[in-house]
C-alpha atoms as a PDB file:
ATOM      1  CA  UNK A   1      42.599  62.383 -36.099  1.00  0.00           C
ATOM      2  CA  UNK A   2      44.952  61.492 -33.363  1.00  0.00           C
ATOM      3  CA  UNK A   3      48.451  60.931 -34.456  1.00  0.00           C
ATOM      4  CA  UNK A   4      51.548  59.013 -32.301  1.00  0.00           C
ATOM      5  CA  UNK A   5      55.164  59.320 -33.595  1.00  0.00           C
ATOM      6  CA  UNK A   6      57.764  57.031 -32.057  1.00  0.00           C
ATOM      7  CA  UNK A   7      55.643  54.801 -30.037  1.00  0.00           C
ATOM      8  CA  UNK A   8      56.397  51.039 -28.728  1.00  0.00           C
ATOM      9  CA  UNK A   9      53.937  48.359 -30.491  1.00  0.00           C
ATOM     10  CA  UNK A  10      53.930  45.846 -27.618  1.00  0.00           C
ATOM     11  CA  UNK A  11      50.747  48.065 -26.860  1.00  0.00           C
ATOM     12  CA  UNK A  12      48.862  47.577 -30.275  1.00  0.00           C
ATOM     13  CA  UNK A  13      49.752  43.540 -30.492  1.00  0.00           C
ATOM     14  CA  UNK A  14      47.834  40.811 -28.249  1.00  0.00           C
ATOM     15  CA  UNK A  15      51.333  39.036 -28.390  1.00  0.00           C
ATOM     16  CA  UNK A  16      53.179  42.661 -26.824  1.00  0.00           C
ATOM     17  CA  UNK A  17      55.890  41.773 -28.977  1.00  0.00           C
ATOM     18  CA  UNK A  18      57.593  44.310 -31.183  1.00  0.00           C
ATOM     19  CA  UNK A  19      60.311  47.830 -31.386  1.00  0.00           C
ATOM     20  CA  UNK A  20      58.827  51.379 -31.634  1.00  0.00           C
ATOM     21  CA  UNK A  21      56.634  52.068 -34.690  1.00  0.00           C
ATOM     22  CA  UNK A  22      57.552  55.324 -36.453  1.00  0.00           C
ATOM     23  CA  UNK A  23      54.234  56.550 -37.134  1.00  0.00           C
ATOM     24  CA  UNK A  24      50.699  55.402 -36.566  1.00  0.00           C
ATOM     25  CA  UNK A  25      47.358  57.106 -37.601  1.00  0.00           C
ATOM     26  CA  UNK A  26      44.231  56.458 -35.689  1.00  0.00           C
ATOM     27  CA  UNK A  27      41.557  57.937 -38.131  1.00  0.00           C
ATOM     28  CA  UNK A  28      38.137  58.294 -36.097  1.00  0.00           C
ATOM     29  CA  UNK A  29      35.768  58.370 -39.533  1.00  0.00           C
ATOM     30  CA  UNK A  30      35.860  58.129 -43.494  1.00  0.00           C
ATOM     31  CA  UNK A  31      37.044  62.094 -43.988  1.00  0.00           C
ATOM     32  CA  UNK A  32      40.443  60.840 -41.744  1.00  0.00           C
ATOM     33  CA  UNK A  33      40.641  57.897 -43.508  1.00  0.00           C
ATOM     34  CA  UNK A  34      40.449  59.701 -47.076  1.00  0.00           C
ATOM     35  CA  UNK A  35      43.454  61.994 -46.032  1.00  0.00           C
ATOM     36  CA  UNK A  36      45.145  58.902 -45.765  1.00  0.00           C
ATOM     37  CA  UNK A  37      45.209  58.152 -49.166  1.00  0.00           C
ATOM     38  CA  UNK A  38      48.953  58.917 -49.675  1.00  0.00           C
ATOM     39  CA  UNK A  39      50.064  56.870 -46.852  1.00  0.00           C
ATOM     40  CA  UNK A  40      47.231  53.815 -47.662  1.00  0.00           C
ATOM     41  CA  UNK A  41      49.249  53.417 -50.728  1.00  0.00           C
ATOM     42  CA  UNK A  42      52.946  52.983 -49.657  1.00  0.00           C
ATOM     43  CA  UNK A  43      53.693  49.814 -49.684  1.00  0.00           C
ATOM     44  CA  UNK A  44      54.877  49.244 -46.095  1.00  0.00           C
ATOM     45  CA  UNK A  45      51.489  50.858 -44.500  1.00  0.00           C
ATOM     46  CA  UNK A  46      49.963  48.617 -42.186  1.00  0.00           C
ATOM     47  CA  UNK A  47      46.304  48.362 -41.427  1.00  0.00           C
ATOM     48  CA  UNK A  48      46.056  47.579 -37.454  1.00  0.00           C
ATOM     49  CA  UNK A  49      42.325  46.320 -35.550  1.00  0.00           C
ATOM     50  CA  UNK A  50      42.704  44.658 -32.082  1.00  0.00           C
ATOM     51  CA  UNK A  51      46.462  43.438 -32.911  1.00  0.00           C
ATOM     52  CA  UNK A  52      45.293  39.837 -33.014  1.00  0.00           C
ATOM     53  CA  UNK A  53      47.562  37.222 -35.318  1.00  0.00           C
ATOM     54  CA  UNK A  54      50.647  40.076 -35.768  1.00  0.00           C
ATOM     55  CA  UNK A  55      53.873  40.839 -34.248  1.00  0.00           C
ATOM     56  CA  UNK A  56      56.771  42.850 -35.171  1.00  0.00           C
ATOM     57  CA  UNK A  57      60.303  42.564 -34.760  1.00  0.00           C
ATOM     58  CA  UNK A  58      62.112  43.535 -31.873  1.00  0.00           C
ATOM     59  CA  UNK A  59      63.722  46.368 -34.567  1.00  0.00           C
ATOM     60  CA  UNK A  60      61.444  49.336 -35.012  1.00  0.00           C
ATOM     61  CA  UNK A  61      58.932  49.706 -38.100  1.00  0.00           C
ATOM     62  CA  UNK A  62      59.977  52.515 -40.647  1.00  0.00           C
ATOM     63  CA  UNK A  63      56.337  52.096 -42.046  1.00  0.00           C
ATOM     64  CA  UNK A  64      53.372  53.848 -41.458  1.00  0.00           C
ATOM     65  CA  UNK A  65      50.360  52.150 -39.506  1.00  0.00           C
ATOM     66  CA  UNK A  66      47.187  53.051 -39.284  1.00  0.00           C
ATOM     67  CA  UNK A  67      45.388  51.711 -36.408  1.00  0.00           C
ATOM     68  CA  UNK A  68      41.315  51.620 -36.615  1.00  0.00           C
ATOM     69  CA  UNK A  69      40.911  50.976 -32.802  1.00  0.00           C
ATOM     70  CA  UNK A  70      39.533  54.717 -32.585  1.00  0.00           C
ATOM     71  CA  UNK A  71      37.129  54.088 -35.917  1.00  0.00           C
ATOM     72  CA  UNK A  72      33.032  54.776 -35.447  1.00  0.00           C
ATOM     73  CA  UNK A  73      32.138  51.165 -34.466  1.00  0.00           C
ATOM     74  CA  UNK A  74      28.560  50.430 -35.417  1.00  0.00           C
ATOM     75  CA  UNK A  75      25.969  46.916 -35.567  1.00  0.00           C
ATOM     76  CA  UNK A  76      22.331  46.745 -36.635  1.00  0.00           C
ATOM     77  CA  UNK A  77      19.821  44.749 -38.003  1.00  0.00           C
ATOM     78  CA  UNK A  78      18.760  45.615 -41.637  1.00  0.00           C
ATOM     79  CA  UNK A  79      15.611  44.257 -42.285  1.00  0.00           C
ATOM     80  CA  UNK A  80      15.615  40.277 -41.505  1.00  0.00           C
ATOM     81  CA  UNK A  81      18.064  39.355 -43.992  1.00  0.00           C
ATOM     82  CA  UNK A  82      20.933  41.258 -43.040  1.00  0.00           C
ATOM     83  CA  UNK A  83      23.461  42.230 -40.109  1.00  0.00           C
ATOM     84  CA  UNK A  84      25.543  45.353 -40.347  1.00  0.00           C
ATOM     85  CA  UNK A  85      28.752  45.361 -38.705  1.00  0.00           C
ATOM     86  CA  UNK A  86      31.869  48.316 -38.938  1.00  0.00           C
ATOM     87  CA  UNK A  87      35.520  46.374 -39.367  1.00  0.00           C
ATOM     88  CA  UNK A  88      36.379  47.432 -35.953  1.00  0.00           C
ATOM     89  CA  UNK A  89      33.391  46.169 -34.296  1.00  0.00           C
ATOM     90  CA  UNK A  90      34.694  43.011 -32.209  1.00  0.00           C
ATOM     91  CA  UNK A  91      33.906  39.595 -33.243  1.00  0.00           C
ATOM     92  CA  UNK A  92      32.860  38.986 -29.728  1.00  0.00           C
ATOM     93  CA  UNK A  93      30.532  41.710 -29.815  1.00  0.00           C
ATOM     94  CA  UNK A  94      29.089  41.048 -33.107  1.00  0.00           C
ATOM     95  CA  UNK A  95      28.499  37.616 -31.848  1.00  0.00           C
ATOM     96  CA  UNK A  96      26.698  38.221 -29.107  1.00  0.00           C
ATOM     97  CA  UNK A  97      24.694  41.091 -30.410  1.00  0.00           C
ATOM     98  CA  UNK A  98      23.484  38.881 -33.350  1.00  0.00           C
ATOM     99  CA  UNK A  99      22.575  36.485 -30.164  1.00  0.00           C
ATOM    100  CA  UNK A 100      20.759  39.102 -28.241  1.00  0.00           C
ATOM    101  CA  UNK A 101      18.661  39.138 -31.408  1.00  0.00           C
ATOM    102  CA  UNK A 102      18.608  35.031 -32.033  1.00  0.00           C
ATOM    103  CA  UNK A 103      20.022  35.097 -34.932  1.00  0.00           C
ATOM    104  CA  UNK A 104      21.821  31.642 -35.814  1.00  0.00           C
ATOM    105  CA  UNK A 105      25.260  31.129 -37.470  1.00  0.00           C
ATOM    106  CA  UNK A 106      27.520  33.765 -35.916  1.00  0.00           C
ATOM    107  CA  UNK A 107      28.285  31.920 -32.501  1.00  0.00           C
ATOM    108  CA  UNK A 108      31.634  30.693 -33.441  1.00  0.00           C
ATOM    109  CA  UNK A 109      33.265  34.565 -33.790  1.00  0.00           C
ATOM    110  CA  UNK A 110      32.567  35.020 -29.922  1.00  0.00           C
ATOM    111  CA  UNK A 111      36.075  33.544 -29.037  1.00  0.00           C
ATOM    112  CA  UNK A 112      37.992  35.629 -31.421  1.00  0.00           C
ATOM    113  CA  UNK A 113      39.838  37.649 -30.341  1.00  0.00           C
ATOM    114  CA  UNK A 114      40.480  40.302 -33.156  1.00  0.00           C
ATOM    115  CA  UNK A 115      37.649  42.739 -35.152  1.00  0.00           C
ATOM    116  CA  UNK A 116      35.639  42.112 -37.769  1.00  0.00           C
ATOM    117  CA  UNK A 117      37.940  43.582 -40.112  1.00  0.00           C
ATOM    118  CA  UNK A 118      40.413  41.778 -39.344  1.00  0.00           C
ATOM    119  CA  UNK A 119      38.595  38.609 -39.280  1.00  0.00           C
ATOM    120  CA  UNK A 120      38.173  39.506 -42.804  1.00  0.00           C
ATOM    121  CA  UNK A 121      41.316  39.855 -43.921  1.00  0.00           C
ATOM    122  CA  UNK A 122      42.439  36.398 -42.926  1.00  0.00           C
ATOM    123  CA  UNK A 123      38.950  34.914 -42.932  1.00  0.00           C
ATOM    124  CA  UNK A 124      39.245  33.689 -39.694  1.00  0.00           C
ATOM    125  CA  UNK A 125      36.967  31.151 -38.399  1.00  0.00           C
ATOM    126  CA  UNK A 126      36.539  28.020 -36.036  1.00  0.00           C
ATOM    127  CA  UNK A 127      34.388  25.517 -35.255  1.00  0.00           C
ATOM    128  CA  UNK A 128      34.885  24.263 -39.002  1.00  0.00           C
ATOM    129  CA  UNK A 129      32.853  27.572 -39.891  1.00  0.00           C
ATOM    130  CA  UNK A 130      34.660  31.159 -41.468  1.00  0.00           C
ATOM    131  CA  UNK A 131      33.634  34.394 -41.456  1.00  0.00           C
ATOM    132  CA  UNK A 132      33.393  34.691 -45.202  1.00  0.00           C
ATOM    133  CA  UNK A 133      30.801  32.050 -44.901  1.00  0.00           C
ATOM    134  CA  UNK A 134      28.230  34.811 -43.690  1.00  0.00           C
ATOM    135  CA  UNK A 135      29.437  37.767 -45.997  1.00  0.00           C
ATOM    136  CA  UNK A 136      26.804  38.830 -48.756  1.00  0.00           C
ATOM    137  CA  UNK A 137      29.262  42.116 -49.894  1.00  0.00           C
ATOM    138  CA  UNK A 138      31.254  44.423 -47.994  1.00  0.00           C
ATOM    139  CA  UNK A 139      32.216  48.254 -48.486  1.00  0.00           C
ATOM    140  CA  UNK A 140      36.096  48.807 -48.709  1.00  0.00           C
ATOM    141  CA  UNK A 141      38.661  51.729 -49.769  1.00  0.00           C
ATOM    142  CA  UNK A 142      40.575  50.894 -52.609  1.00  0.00           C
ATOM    143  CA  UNK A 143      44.120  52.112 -53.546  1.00  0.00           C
ATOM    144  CA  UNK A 144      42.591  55.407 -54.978  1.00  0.00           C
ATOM    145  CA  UNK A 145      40.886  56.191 -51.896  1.00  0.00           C
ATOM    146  CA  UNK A 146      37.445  55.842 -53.088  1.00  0.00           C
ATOM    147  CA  UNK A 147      34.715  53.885 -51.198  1.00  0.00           C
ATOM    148  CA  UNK A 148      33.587  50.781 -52.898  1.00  0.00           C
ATOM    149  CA  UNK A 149      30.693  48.571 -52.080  1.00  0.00           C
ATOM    150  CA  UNK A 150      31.866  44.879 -53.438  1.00  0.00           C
ATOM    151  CA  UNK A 151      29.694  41.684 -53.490  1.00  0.00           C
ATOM    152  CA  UNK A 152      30.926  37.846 -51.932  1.00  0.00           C
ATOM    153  CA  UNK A 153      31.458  37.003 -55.130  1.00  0.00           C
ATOM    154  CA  UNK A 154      34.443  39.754 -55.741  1.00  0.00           C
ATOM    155  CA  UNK A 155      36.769  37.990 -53.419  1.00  0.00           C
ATOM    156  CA  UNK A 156      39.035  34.728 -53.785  1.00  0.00           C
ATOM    157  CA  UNK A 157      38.620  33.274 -49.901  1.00  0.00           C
ATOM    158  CA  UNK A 158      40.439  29.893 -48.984  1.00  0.00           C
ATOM    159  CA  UNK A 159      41.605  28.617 -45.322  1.00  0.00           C
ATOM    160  CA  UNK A 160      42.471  31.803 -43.333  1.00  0.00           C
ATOM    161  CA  UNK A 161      43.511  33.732 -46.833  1.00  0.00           C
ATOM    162  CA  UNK A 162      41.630  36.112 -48.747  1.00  0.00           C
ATOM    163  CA  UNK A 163      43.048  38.083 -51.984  1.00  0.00           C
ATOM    164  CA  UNK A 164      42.736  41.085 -51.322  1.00  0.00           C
ATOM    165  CA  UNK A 165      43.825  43.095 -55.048  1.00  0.00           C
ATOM    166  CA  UNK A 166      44.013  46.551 -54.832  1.00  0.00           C
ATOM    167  CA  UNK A 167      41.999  46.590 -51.613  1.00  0.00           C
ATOM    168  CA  UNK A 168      43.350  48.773 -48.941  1.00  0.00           C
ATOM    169  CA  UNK A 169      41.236  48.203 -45.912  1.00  0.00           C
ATOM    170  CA  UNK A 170      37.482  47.227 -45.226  1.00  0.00           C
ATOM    171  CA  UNK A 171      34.898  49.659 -43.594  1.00  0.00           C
ATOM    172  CA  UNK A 172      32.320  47.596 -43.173  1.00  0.00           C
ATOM    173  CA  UNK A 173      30.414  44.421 -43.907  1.00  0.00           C
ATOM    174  CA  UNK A 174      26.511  43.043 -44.736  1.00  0.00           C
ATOM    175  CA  UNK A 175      26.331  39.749 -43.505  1.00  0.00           C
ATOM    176  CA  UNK A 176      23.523  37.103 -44.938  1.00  0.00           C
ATOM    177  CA  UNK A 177      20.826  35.487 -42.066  1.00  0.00           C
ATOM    178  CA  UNK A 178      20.451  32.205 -42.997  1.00  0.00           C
ATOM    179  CA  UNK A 179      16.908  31.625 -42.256  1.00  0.00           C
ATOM    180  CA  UNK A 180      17.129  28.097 -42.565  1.00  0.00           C
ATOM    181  CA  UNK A 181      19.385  27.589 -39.467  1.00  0.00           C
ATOM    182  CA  UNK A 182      17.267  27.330 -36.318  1.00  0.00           C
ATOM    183  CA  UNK A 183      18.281  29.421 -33.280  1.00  0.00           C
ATOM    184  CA  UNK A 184      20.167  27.218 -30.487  1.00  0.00           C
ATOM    185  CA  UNK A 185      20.169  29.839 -27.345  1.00  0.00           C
ATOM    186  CA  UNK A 186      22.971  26.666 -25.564  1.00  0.00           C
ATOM    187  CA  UNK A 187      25.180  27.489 -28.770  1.00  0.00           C
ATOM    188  CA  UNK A 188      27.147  30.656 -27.863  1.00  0.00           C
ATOM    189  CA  UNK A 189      27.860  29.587 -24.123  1.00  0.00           C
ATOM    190  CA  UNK A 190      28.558  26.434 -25.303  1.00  0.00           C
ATOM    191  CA  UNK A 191      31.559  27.596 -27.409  1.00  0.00           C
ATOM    192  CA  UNK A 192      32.486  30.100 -25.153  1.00  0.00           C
ATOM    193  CA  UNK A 193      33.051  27.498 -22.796  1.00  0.00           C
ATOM    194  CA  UNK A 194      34.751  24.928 -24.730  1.00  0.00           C
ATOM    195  CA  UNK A 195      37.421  27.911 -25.658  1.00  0.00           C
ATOM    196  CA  UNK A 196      37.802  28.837 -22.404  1.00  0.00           C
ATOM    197  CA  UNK A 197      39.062  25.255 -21.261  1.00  0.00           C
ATOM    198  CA  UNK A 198      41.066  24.772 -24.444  1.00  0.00           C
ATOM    199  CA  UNK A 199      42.835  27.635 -25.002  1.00  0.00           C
ATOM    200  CA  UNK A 200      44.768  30.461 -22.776  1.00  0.00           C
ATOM    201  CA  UNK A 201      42.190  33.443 -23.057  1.00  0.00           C
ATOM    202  CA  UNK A 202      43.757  35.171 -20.759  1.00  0.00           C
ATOM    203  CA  UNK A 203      47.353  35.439 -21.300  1.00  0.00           C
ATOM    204  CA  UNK A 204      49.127  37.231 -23.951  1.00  0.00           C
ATOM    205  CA  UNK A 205      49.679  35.484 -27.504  1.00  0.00           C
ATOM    206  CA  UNK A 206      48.286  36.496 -30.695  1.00  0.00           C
ATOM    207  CA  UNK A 207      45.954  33.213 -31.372  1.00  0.00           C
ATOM    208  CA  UNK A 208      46.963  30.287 -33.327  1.00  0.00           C
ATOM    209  CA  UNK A 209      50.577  30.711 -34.718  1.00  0.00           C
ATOM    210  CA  UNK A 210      50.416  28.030 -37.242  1.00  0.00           C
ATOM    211  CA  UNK A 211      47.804  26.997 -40.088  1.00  0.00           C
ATOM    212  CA  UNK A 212      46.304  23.318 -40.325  1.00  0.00           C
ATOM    213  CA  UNK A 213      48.031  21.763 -42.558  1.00  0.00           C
ATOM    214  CA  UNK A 214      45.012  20.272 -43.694  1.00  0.00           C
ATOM    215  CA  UNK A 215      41.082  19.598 -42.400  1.00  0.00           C
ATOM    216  CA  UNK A 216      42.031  16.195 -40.717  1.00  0.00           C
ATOM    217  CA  UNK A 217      45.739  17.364 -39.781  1.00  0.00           C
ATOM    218  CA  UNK A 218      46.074  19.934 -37.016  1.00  0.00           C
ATOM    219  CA  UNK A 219      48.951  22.263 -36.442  1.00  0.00           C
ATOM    220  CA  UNK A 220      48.107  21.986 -32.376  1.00  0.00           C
ATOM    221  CA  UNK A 221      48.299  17.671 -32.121  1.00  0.00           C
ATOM    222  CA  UNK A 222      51.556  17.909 -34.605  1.00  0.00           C
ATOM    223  CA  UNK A 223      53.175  19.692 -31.932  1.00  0.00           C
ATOM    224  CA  UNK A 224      51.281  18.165 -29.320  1.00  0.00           C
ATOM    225  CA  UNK A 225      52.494  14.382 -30.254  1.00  0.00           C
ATOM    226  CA  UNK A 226      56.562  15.946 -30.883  1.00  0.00           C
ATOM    227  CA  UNK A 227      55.907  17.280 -26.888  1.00  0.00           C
ATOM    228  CA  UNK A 228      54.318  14.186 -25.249  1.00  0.00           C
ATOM    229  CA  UNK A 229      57.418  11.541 -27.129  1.00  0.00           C
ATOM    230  CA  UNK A 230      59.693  13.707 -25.866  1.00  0.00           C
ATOM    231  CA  UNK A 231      60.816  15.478 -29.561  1.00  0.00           C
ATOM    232  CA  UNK A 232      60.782  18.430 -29.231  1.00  0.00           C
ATOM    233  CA  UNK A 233      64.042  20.070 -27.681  1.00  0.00           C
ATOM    234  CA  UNK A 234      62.787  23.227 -25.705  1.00  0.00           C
ATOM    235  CA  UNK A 235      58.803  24.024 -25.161  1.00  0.00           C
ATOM    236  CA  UNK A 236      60.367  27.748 -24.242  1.00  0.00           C
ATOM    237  CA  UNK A 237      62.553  30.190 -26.237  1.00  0.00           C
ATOM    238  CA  UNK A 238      63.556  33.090 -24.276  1.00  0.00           C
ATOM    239  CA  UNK A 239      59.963  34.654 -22.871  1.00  0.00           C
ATOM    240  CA  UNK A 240      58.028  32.510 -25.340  1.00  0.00           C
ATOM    241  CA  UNK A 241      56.710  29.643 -24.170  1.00  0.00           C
ATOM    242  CA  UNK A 242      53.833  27.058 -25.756  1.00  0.00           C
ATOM    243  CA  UNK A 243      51.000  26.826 -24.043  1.00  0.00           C
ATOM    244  CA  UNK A 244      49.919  23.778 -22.365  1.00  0.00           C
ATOM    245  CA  UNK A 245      46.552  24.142 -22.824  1.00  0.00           C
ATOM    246  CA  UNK A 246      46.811  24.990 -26.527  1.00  0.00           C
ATOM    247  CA  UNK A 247      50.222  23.890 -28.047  1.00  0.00           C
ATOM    248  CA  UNK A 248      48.987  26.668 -31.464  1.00  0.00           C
ATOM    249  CA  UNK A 249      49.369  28.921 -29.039  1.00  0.00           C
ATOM    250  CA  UNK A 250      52.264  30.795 -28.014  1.00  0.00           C
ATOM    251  CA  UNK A 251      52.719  32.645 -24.540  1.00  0.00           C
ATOM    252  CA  UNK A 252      54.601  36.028 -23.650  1.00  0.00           C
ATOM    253  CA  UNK A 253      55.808  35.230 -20.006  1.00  0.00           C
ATOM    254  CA  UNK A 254      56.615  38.960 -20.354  1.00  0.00           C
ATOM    255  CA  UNK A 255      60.008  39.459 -20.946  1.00  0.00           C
ATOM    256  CA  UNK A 256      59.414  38.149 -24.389  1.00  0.00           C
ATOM    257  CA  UNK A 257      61.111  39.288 -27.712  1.00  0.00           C
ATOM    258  CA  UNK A 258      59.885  38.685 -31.544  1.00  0.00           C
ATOM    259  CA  UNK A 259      63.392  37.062 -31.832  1.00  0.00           C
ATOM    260  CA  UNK A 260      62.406  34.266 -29.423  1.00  0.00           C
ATOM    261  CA  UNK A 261      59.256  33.834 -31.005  1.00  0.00           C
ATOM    262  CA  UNK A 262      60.804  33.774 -34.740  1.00  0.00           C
ATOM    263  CA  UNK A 263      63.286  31.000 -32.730  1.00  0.00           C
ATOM    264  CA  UNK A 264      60.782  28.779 -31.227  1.00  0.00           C
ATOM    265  CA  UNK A 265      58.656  29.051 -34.451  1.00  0.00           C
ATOM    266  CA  UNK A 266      61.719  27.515 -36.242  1.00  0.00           C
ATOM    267  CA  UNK A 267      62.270  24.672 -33.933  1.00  0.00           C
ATOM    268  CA  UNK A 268      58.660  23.581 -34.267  1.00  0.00           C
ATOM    269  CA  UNK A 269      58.955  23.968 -38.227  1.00  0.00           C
ATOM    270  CA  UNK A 270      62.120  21.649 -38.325  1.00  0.00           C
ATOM    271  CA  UNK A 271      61.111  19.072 -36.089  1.00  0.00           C
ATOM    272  CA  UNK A 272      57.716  18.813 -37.545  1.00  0.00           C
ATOM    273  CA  UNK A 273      59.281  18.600 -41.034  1.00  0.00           C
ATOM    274  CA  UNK A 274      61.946  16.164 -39.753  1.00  0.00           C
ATOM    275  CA  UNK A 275      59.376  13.964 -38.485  1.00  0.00           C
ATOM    276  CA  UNK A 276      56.470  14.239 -40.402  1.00  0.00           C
ATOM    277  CA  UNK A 277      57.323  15.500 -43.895  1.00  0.00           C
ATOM    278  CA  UNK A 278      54.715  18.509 -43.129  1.00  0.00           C
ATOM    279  CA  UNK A 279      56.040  21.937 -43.706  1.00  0.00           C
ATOM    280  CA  UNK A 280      54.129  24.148 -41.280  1.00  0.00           C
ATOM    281  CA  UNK A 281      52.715  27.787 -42.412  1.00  0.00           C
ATOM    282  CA  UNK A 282      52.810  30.509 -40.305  1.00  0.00           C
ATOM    283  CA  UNK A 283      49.156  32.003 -39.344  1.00  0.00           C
ATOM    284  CA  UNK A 284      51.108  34.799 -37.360  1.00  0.00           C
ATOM    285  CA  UNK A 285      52.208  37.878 -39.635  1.00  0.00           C
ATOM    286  CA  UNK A 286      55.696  38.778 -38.282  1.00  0.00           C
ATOM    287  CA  UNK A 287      56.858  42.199 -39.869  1.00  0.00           C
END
């Protein structure tokens, strides 16, 4: 198991925002991860997958990380009711391998950007589908280290929130084929495009800073309307700009810090609030 010590964490975050983390663990299978059981249980560990939806503050982290980048990554087929994914399999690649195999129902995870476990975590979604929508149970360690094999059922899952307990991390996940979808071969291109001319693939943010506020209210057109009357003070704090093809999204120009970000976050939140009586929630975990 390959251990770093006094490393930055712009290079573990999509956003490449954060100070030097003070340890990080990159466990490669379940023995690494079950040596881990001291440091899985302090409270300031941090699980890490792609770095997706989390920044950290220009300060260093005194926590411990563990980072599942290096982790056995693994997909199949399990009979014709089931598709096995590891949590640090990519989205993108469980999409498109579940494509390969026209399978329907998984097309919307091609765009995101993070792994399946973290698409867990959050239950992240789009295209008015989540990822817990496809989960029939999923094997996780708990605080004690041991290896647990839960059902749907064991799991409290809302807009991009899941409770996770005493749950430490996820290892890996069955999902359900529902074989009364029918197969649309248009469907995965078809998303792949839309995201592609809505949103700034290619640049560095960490996805969608804020949540919805609700199904018919989104975070994006809030901010979008404050923009195009002329509301909204500054677009750009420090090296953090929004982006103008996505105003969720939020842009590292390069030279940005967590402290602009945390400051253009707050200008959004108070003008939005000032304006609209709609108190924003971060979807971005800032530690």
């Amino acid at each position: 198991m390959k251990i770093l010590k006094n490393i930055s964490l712009k290079k573990f975050t999509t956003i490449r925002l954060g100070g030097n983390a003070k340890i990080i663990y990159f466990p490669e299978n379940m023995d690494d991860l079950k040596t881990l059981k001291k440091v899985l249980n302090k409270e300031k560990t941090i699980i890490l997958g792609n770095g997706s939806n989390i920044a950290f503050k220009d300060n260093d982290y005194l926590g411990d990380l563990i980072c599942l980048k290096k982790f056995k990554k693994s997909l199949s087929l399990i009979g014709t009711k089931n598709v096995y994914a590891s949590a640090g399999t990519s989205c993108a690649r469980l999409a498109k391998f579940v494509h390969k195999n026209k399978i329907p129902g998984f097309e919307f995870l091609h765009g995101i950007p993070g792994t399946v476990g973290g698409a867990l975590t959050m239950n992240a979604g789009a295209f008015k589908q989540e990822i817990w929508d496809l989960v029939q149970y999923v094997t996780v360690i708990d605080k004690n280290a041991n290896i647990v094999k839960l059902p749907k059922s064991s799991f409290k899952t809302s807009y991009r929130k899941v409770q996770m307990k005493d749950i430490k991390v996820f290892i890996d996940v069955y999902f359900k084929i529902n074989i009364n979808l029918k197969f649309k071969n248009y469907l995965l291109d078809s998303y792949f495009t839309k995201r592609k001319s809505t949103q700034p693939i290619h640049q560095w943010s960490s996805g969608c800073i804020f949540k919805n506020p609700s199904s018919s209210i989104s975070a994006s057109a809030l901010i979008d309307s404050l923009i195009h009357k002329g509301k909204l003070s500054s677009t750009k704090f420090g090296g953090i700009y929004i982006s103008k093809k996505h105003c969720n999204y939020f842009i590292n120009d390069g030279t940005g810090t967590c402290l602009d970000l945390e400051n253009l976050m707050s200008i959004i939140k108070k003008e939005i609030y000032s304006r609209n009586k709609i108190n924003l929630e971060s979807e971005i975990c800032i530690y």
